[in-house]
C-alpha atoms as a PDB file:
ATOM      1  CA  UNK A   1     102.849-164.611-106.914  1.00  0.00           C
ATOM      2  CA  UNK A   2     104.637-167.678-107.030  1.00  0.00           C
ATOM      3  CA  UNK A   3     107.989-165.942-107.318  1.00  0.00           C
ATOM      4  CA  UNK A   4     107.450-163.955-104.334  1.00  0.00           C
ATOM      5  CA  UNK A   5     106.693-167.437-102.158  1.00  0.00           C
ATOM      6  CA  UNK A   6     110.109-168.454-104.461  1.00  0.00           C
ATOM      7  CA  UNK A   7     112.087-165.642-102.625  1.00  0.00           C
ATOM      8  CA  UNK A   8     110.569-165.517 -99.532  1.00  0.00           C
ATOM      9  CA  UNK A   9     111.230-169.713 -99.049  1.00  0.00           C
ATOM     10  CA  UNK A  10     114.960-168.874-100.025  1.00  0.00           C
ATOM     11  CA  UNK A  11     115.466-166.213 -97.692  1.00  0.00           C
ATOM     12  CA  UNK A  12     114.123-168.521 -95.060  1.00  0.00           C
ATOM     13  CA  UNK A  13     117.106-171.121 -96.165  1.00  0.00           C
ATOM     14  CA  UNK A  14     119.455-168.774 -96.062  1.00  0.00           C
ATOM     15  CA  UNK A  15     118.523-166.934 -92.738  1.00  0.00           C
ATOM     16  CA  UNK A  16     118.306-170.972 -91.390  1.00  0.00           C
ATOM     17  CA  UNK A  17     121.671-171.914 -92.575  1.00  0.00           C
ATOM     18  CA  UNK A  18     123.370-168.747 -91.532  1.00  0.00           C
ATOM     19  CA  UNK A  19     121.697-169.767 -88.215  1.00  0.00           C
ATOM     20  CA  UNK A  20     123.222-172.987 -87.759  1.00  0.00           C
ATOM     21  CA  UNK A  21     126.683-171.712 -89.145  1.00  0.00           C
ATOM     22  CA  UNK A  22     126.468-169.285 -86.117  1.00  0.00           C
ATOM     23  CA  UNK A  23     125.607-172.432 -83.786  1.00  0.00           C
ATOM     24  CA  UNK A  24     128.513-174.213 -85.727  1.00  0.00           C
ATOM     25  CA  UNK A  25     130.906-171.394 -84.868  1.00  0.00           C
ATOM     26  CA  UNK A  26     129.654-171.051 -81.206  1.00  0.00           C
ATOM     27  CA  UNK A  27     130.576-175.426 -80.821  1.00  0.00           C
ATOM     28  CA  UNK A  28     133.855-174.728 -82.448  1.00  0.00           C
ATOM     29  CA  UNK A  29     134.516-171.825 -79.783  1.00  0.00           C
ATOM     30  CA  UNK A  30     133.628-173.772 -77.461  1.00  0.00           C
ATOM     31  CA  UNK A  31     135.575-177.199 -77.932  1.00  0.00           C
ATOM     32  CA  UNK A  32     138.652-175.129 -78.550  1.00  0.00           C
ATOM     33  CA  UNK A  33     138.816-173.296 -76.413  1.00  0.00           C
ATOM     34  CA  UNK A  34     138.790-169.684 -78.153  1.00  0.00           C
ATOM     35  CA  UNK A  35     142.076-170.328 -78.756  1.00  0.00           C
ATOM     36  CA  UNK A  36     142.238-168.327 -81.472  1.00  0.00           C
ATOM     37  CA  UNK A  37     141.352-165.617 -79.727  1.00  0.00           C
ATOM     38  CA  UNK A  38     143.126-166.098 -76.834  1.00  0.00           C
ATOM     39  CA  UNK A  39     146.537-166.949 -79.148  1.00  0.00           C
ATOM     40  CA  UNK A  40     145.583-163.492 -80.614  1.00  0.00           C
ATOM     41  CA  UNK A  41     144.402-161.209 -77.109  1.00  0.00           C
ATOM     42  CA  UNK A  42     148.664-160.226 -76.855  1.00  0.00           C
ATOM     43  CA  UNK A  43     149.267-158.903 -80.509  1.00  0.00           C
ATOM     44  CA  UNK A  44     146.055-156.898 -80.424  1.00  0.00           C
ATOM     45  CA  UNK A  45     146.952-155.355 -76.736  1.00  0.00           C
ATOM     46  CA  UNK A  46     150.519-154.228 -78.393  1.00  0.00           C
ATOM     47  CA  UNK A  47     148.579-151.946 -81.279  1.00  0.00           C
ATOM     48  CA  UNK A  48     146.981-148.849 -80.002  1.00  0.00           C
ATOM     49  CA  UNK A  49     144.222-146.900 -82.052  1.00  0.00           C
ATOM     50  CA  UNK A  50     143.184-146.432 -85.297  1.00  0.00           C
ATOM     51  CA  UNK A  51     145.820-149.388 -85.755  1.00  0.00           C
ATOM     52  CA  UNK A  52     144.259-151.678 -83.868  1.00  0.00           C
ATOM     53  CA  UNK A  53     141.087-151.217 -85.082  1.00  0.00           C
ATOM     54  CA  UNK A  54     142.282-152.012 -88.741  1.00  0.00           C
ATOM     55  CA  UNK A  55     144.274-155.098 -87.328  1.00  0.00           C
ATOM     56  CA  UNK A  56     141.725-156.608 -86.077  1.00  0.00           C
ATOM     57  CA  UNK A  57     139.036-155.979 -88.949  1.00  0.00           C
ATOM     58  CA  UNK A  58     142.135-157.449 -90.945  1.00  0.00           C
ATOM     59  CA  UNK A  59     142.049-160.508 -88.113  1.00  0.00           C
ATOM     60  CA  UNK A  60     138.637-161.276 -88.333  1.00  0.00           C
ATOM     61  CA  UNK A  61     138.739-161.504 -92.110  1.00  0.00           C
ATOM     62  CA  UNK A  62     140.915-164.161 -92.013  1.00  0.00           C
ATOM     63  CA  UNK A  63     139.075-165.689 -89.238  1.00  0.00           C
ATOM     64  CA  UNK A  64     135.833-165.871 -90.883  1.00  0.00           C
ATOM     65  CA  UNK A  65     137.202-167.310 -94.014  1.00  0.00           C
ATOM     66  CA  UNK A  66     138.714-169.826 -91.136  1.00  0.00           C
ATOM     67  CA  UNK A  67     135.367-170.483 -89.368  1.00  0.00           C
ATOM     68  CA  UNK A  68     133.236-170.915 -92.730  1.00  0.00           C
ATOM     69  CA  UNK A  69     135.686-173.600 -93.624  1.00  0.00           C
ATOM     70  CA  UNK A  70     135.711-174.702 -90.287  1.00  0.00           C
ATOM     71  CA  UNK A  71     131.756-174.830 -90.546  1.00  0.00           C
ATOM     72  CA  UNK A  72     131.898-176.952 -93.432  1.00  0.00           C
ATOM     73  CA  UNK A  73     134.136-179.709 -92.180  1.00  0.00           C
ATOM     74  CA  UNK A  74     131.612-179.664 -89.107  1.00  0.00           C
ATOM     75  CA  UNK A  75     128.707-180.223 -90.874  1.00  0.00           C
ATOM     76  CA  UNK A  76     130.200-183.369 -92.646  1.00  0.00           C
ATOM     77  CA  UNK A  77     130.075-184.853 -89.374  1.00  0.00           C
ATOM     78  CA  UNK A  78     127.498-183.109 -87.745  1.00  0.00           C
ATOM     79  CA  UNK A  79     123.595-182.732 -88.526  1.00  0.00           C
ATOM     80  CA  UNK A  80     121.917-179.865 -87.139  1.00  0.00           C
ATOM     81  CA  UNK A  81     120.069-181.822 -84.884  1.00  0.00           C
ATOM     82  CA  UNK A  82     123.158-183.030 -83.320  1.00  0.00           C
ATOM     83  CA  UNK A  83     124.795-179.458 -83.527  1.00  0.00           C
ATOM     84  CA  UNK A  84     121.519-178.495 -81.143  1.00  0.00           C
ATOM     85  CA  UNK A  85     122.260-181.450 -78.646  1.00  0.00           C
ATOM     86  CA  UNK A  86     126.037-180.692 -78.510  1.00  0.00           C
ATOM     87  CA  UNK A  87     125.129-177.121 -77.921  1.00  0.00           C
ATOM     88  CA  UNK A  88     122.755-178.359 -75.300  1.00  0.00           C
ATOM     89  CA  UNK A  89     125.185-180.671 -73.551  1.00  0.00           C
ATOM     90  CA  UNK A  90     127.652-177.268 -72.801  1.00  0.00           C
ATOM     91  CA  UNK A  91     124.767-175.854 -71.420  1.00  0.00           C
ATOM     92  CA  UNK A  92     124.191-178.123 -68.399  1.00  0.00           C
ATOM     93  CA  UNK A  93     126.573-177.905 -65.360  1.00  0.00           C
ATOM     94  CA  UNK A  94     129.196-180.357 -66.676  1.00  0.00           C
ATOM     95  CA  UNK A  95     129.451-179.037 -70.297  1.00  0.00           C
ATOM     96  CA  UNK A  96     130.306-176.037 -68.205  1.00  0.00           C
ATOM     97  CA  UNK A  97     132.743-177.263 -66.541  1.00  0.00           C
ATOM     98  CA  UNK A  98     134.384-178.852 -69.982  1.00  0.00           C
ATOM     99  CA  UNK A  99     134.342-175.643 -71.204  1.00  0.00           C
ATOM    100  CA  UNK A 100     136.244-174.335 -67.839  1.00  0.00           C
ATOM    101  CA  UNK A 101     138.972-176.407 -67.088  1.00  0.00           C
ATOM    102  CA  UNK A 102     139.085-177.601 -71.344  1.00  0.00           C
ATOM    103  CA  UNK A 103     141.627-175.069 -71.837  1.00  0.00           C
ATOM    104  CA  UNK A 104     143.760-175.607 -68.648  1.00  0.00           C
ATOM    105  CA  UNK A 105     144.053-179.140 -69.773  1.00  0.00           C
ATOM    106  CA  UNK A 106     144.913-178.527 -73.348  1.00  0.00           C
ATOM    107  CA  UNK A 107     147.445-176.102 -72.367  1.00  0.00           C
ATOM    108  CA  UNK A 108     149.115-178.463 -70.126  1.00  0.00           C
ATOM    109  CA  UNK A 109     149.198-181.502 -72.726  1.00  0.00           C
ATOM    110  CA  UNK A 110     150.808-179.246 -75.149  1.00  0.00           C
ATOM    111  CA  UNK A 111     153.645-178.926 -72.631  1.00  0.00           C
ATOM    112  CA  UNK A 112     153.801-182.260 -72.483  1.00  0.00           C
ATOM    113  CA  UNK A 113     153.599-182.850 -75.862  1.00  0.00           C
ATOM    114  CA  UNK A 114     156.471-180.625 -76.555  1.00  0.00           C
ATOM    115  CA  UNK A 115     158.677-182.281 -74.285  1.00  0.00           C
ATOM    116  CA  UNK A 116     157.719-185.899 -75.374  1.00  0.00           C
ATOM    117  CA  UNK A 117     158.092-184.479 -78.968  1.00  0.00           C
ATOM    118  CA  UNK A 118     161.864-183.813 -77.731  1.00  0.00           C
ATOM    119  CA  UNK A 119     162.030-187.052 -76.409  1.00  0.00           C
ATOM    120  CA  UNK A 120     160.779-189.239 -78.935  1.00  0.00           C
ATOM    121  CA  UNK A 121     162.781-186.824 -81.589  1.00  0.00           C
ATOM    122  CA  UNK A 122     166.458-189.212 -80.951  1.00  0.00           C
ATOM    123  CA  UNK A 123     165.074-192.357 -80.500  1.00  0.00           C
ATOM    124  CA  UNK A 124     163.125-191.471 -83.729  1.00  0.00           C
ATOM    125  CA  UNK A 125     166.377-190.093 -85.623  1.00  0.00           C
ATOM    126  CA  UNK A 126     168.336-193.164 -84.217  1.00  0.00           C
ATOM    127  CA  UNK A 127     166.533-195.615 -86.292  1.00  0.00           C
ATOM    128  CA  UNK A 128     165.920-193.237 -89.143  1.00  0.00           C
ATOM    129  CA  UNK A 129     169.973-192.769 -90.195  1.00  0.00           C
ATOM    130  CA  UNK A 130     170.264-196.419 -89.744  1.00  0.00           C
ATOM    131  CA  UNK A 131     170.458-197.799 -93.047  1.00  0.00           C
END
């Protein structure tokens, strides 16, 4: 009998921590975006079919193999407890609102990071051949 309370407490774990990997995914979603996804949305339209289908079971290999890494480096950080509040906090009005315009704002400092990339790249090359 005490094997069966054995299995059943382990299959509890494991159906809790597969939980919170889920909530883990769903804050990592969220704070980037979906970029992924999004970055991903204009390959996928160009396949049509049975093609597409095996791309993106062959995408979302890799991306799970991605997120449970992801997960990990997360929960370093992160208790579950604080997993639940962040989750929380992008539930009330202004977490939505992070999660609206969050993208808009990330795409536009990228731009900007591009260019100052290209303008920091001389000044950076200037001193670096100096000897």
């Amino acid at each position: 009998m005490l094997g069966f309370f054995g299995l059943t407490a382990k299959a509890q774990t494991e159906k809790t921590t597969s939980d919170l990997n889920k909530e883990v995914i769903e804050l990592i979603k969220i704070q980037s975006g979906d970029v992924v996804t999004s970055l991903l949305k204009p390959a996928l339209e160009r396949v049509s079919g049975e093609k597409r289908k095996q791309m993106k079971r062959d995408i979302d290999a890799v991306l799970d193999n991605y997120y449970s890494k992801t997960v990990e480096i997360y929960l370093n950080y992160y208790s579950k407890e604080e997993i639940h509040q962040i989750l929380d906090f992008y539930q009330s009005e202004l977490g939505q609102k992070i999660k609206d315009v969050q993208p808009k704002i990330t795409q536009k400092t990228m731009k900007m990071s591009q260019g100052l990339m290209r303008e920091l790249d001389p000044v950076i090359r200037k001193y670096l051949e100096r000897k």
